[in-house]
PDB file of N, CA and C in Angstrom:
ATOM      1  N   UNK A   1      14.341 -50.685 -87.827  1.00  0.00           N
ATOM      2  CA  UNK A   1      15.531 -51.357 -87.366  1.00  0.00           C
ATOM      3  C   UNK A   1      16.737 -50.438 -87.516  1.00  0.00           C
ATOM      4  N   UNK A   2      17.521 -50.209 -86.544  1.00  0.00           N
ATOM      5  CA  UNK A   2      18.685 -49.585 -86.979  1.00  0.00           C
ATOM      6  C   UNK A   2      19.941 -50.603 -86.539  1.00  0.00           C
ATOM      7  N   UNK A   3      21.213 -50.225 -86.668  1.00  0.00           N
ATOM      8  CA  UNK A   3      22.432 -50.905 -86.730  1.00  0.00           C
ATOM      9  C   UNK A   3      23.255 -50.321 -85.440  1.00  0.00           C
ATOM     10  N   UNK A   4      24.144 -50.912 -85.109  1.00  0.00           N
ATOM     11  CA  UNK A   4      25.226 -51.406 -84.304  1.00  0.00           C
ATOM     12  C   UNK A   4      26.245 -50.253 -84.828  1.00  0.00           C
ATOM     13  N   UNK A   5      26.365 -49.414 -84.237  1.00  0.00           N
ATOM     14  CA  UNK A   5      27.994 -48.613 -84.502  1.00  0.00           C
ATOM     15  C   UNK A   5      28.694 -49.300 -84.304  1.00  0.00           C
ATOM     16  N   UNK A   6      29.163 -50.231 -83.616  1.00  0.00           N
ATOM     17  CA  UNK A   6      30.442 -51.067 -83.108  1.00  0.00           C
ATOM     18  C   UNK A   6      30.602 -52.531 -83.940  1.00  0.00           C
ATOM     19  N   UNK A   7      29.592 -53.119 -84.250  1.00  0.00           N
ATOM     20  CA  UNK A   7      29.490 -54.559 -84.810  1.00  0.00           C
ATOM     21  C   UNK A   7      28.487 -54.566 -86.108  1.00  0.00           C
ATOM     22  N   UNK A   8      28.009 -53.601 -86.188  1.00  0.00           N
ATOM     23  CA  UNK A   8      27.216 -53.418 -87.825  1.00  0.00           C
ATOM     24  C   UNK A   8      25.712 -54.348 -87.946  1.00  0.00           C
ATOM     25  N   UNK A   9      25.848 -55.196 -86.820  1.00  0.00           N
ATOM     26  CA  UNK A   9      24.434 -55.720 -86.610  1.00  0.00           C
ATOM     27  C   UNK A   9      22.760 -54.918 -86.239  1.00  0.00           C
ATOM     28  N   UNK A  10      22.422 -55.133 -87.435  1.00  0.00           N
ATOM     29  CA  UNK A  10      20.833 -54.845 -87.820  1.00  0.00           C
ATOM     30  C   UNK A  10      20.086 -55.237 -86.671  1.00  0.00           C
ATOM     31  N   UNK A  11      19.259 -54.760 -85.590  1.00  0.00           N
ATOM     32  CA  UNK A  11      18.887 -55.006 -84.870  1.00  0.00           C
ATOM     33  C   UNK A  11      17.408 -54.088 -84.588  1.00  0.00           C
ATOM     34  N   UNK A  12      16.280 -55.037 -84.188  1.00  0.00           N
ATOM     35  CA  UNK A  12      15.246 -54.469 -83.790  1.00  0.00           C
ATOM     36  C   UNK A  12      15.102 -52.967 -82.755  1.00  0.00           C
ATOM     37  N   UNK A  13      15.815 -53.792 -81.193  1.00  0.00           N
ATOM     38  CA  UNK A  13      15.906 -53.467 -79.937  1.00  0.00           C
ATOM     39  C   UNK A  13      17.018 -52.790 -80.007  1.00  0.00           C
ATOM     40  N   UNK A  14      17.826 -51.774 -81.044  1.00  0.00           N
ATOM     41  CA  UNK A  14      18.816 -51.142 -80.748  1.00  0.00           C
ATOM     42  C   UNK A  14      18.488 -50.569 -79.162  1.00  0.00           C
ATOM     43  N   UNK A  15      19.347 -49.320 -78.636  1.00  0.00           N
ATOM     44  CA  UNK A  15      19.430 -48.472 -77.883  1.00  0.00           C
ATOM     45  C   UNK A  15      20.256 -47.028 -77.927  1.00  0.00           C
ATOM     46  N   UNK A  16      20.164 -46.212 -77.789  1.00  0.00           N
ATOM     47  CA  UNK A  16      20.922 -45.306 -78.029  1.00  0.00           C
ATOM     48  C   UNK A  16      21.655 -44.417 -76.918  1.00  0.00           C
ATOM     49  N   UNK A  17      22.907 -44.334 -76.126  1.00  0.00           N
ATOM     50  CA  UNK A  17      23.602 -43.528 -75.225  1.00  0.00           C
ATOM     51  C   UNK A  17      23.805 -42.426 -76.305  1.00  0.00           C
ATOM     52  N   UNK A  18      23.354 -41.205 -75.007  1.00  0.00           N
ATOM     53  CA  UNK A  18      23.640 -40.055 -75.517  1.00  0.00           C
ATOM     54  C   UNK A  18      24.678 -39.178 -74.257  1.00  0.00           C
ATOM     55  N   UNK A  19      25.725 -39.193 -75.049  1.00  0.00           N
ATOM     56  CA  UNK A  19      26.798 -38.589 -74.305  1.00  0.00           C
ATOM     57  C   UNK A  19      27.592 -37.486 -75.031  1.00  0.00           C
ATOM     58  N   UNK A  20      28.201 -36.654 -74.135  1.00  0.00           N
ATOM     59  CA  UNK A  20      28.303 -35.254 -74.592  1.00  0.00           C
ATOM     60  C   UNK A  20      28.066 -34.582 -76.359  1.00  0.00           C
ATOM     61  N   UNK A  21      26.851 -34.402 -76.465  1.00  0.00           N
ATOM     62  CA  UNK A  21      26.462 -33.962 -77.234  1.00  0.00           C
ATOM     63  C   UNK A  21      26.374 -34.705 -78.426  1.00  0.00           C
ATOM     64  N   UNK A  22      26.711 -36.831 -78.721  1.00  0.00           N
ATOM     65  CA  UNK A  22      27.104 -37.537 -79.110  1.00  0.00           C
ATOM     66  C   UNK A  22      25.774 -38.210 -78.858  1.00  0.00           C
ATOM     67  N   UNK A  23      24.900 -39.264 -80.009  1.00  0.00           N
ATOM     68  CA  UNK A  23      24.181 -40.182 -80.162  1.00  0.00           C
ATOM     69  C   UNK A  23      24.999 -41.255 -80.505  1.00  0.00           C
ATOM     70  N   UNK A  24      25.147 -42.435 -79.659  1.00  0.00           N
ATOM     71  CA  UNK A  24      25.508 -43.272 -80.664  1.00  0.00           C
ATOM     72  C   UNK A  24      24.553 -44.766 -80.444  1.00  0.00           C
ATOM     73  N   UNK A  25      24.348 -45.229 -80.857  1.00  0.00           N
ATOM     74  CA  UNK A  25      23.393 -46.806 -81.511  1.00  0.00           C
ATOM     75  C   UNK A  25      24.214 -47.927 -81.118  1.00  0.00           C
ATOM     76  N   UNK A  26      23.480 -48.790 -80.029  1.00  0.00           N
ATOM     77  CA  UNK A  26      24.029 -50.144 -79.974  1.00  0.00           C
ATOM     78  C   UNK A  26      23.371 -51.324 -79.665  1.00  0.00           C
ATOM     79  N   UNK A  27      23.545 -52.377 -80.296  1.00  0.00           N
ATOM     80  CA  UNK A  27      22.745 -53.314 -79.793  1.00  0.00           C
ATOM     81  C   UNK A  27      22.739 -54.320 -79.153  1.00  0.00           C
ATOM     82  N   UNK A  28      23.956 -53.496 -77.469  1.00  0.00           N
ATOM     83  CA  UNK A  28      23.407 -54.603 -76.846  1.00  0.00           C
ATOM     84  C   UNK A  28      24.721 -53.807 -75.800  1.00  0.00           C
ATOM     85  N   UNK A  29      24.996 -53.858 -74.527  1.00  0.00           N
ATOM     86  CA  UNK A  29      25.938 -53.599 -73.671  1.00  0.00           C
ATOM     87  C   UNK A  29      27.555 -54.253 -73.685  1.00  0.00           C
ATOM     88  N   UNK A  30      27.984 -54.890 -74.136  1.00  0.00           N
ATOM     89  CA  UNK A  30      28.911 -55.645 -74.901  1.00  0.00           C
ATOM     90  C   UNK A  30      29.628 -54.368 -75.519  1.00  0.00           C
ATOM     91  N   UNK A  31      28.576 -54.333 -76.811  1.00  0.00           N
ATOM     92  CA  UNK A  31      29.540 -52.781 -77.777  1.00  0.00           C
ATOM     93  C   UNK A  31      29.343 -51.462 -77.463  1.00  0.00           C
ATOM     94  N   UNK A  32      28.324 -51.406 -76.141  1.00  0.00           N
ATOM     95  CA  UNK A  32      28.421 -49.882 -75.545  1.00  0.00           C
ATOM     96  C   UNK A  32      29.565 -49.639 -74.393  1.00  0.00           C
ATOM     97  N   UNK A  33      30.281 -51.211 -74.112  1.00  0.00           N
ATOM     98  CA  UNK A  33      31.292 -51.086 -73.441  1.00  0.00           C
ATOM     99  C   UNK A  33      32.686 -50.825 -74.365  1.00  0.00           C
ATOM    100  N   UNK A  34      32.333 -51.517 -75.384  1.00  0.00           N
ATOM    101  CA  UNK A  34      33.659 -51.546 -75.924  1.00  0.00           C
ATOM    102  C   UNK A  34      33.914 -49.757 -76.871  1.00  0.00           C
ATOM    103  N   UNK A  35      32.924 -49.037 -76.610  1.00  0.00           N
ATOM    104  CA  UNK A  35      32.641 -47.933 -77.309  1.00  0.00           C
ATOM    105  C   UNK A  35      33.223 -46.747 -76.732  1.00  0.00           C
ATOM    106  N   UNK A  36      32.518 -47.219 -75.540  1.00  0.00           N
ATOM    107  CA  UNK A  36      32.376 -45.911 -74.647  1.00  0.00           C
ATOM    108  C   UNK A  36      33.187 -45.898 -73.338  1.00  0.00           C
ATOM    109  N   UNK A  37      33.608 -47.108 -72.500  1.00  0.00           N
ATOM    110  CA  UNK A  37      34.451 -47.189 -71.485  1.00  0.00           C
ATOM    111  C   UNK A  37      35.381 -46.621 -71.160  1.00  0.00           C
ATOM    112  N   UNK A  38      36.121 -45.609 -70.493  1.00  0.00           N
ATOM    113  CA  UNK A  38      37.174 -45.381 -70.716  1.00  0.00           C
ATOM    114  C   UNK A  38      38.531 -46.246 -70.077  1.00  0.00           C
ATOM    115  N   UNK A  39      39.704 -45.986 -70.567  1.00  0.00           N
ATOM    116  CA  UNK A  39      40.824 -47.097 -70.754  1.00  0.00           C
ATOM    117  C   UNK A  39      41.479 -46.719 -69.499  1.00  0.00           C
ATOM    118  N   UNK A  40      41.932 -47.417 -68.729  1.00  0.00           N
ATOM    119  CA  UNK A  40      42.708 -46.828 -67.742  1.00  0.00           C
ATOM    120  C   UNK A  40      44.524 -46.786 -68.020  1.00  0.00           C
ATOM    121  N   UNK A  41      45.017 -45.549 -67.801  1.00  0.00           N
ATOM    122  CA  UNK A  41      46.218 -44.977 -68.224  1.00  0.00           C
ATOM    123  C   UNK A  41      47.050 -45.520 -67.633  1.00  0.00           C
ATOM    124  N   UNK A  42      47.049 -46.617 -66.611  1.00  0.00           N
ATOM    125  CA  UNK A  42      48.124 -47.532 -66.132  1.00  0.00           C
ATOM    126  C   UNK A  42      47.890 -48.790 -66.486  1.00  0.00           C
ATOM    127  N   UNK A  43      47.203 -49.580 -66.196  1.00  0.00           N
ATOM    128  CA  UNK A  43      46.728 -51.103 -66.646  1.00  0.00           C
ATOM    129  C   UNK A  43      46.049 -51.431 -67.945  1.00  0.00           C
ATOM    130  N   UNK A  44      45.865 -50.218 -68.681  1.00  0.00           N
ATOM    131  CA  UNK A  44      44.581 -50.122 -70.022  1.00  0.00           C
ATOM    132  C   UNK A  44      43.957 -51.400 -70.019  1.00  0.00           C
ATOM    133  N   UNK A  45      42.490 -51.539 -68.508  1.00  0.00           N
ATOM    134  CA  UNK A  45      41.769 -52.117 -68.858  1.00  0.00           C
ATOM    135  C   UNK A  45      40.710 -51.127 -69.125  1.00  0.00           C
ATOM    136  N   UNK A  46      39.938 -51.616 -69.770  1.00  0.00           N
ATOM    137  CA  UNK A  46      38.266 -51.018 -69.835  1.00  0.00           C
ATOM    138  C   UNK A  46      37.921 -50.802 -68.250  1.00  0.00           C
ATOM    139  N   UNK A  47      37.530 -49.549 -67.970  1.00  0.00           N
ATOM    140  CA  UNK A  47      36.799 -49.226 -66.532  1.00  0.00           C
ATOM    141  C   UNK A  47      35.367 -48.993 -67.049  1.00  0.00           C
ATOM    142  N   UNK A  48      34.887 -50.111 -66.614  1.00  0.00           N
ATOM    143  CA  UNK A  48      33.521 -50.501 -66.735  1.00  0.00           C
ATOM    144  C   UNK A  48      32.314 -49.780 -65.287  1.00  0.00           C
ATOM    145  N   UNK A  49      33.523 -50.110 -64.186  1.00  0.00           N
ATOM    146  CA  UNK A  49      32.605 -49.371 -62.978  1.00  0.00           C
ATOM    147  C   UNK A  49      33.032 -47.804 -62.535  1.00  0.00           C
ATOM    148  N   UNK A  50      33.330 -47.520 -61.789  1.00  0.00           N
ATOM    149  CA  UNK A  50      33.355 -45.881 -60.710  1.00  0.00           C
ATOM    150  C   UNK A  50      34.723 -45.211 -61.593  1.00  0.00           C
ATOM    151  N   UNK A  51      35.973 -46.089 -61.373  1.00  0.00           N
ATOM    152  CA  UNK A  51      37.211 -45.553 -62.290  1.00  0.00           C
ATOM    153  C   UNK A  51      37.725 -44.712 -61.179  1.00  0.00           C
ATOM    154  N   UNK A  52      38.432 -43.946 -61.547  1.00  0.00           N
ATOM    155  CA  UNK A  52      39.164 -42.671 -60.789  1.00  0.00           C
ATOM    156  C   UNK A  52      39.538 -41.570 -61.687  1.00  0.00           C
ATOM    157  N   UNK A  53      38.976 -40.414 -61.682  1.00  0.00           N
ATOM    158  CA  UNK A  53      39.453 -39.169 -62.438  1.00  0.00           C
ATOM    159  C   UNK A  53      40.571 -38.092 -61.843  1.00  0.00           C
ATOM    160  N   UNK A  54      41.896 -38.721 -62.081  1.00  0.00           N
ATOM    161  CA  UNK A  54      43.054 -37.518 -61.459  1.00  0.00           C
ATOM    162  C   UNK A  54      43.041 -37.099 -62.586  1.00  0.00           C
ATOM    163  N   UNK A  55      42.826 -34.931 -62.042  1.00  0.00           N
ATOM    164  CA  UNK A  55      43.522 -34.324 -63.601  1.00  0.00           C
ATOM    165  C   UNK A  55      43.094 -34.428 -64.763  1.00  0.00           C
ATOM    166  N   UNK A  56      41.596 -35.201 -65.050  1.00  0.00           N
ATOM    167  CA  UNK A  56      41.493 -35.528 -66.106  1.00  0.00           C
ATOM    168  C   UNK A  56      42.246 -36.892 -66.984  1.00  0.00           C
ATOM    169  N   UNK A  57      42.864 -37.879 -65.762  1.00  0.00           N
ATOM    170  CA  UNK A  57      43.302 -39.081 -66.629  1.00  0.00           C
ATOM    171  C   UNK A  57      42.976 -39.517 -65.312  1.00  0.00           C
ATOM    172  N   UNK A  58      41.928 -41.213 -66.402  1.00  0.00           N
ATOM    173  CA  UNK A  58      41.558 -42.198 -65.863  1.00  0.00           C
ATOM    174  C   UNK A  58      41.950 -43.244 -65.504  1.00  0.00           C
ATOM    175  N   UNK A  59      42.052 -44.158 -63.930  1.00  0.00           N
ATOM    176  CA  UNK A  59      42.212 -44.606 -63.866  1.00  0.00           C
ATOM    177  C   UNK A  59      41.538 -46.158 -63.122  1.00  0.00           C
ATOM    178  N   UNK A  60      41.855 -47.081 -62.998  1.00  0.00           N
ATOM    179  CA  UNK A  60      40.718 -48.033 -63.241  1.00  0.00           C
ATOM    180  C   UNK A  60      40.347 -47.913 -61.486  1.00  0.00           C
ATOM    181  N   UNK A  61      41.136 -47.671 -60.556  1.00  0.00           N
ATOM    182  CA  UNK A  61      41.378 -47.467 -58.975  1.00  0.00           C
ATOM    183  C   UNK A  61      42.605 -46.540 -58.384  1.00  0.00           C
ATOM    184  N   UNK A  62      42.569 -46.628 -57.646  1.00  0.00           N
ATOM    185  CA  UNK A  62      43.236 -45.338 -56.708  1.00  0.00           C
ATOM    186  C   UNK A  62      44.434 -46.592 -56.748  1.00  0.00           C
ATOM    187  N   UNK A  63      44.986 -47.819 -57.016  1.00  0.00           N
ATOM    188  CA  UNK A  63      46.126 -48.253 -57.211  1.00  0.00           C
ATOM    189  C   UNK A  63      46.893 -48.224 -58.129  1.00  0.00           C
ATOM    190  N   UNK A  64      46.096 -48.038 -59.353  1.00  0.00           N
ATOM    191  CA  UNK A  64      46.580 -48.292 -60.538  1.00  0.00           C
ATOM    192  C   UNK A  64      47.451 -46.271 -60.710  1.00  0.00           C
ATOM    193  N   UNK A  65      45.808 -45.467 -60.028  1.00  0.00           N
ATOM    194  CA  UNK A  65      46.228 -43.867 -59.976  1.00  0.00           C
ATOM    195  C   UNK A  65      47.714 -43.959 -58.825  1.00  0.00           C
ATOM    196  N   UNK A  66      48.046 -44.166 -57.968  1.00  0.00           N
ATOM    197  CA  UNK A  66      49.243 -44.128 -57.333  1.00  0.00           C
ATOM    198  C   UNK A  66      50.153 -44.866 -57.914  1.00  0.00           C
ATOM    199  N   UNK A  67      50.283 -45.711 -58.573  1.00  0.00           N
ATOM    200  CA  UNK A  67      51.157 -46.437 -59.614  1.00  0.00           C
ATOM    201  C   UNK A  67      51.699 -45.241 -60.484  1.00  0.00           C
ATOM    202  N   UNK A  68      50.670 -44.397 -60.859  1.00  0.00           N
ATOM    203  CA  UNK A  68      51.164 -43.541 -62.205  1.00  0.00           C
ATOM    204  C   UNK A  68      51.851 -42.176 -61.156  1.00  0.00           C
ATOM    205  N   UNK A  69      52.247 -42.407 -60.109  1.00  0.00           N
ATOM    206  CA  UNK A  69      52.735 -41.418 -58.990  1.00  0.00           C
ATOM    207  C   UNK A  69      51.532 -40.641 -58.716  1.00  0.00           C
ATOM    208  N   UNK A  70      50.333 -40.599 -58.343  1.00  0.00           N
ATOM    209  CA  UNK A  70      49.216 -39.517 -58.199  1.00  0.00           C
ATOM    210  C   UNK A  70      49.284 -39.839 -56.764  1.00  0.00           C
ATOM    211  N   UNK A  71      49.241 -38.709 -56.006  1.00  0.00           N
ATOM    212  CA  UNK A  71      48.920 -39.387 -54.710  1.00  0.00           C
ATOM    213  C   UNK A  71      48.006 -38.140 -54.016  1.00  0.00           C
ATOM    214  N   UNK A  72      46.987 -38.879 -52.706  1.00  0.00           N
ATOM    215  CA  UNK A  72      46.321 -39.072 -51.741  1.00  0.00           C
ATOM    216  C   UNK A  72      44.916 -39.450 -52.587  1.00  0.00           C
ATOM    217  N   UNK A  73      44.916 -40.539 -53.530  1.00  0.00           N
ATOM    218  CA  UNK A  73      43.997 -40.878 -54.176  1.00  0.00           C
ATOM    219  C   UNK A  73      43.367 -41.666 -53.205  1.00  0.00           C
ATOM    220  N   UNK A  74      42.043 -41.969 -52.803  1.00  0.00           N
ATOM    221  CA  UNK A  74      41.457 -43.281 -52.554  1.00  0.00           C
ATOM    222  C   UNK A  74      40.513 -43.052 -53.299  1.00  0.00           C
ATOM    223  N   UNK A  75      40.191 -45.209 -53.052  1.00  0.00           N
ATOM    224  CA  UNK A  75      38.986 -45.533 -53.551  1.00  0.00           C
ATOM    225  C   UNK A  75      37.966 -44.942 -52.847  1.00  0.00           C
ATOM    226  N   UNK A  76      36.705 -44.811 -53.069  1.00  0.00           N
ATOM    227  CA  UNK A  76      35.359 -44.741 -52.463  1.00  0.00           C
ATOM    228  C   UNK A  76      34.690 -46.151 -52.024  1.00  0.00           C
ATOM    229  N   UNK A  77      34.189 -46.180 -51.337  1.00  0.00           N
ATOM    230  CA  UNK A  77      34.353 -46.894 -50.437  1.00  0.00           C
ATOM    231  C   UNK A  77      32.216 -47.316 -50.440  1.00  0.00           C
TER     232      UNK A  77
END
């Protein structure tokens, strides 16, 4: 059994994302969102789906990225 990085819960069925060079343990998609999502730099919601990468800052859509003045962003479609 291992544990929950995010919620400390002991769990059979952990899982483990391995991201840049990073293991981390969770048990269950809930705290691999709240872990790993990144925040978007205009609305700071959790970007759970596609996001937008200007420059290296995330944003949750190409509205939120033209909000922060970035422009000829679009969504993908």
């Amino acid at each position: 059994m291992a544990t929950c990085e995010v919620c400390g819960n002991q769990y059979g069925m952990t899982f483990e994302v391995h991201a840049q060079g990073a293991v981390h343990v969770f048990d269950c998609f809930a705290c691999a969102i709240h872990r790993m999502a990144p925040i978007c730099e205009h609305c700071r919601v959790q970007i759970i789906g596609q996001g937008v990468d200007v420059d290296g800052h995330w944003y949750c859509g190409a509205h939120c990225a033209r909000a922060e003045g970035k422009v000829g962003i679009v969504d993908k479609v």
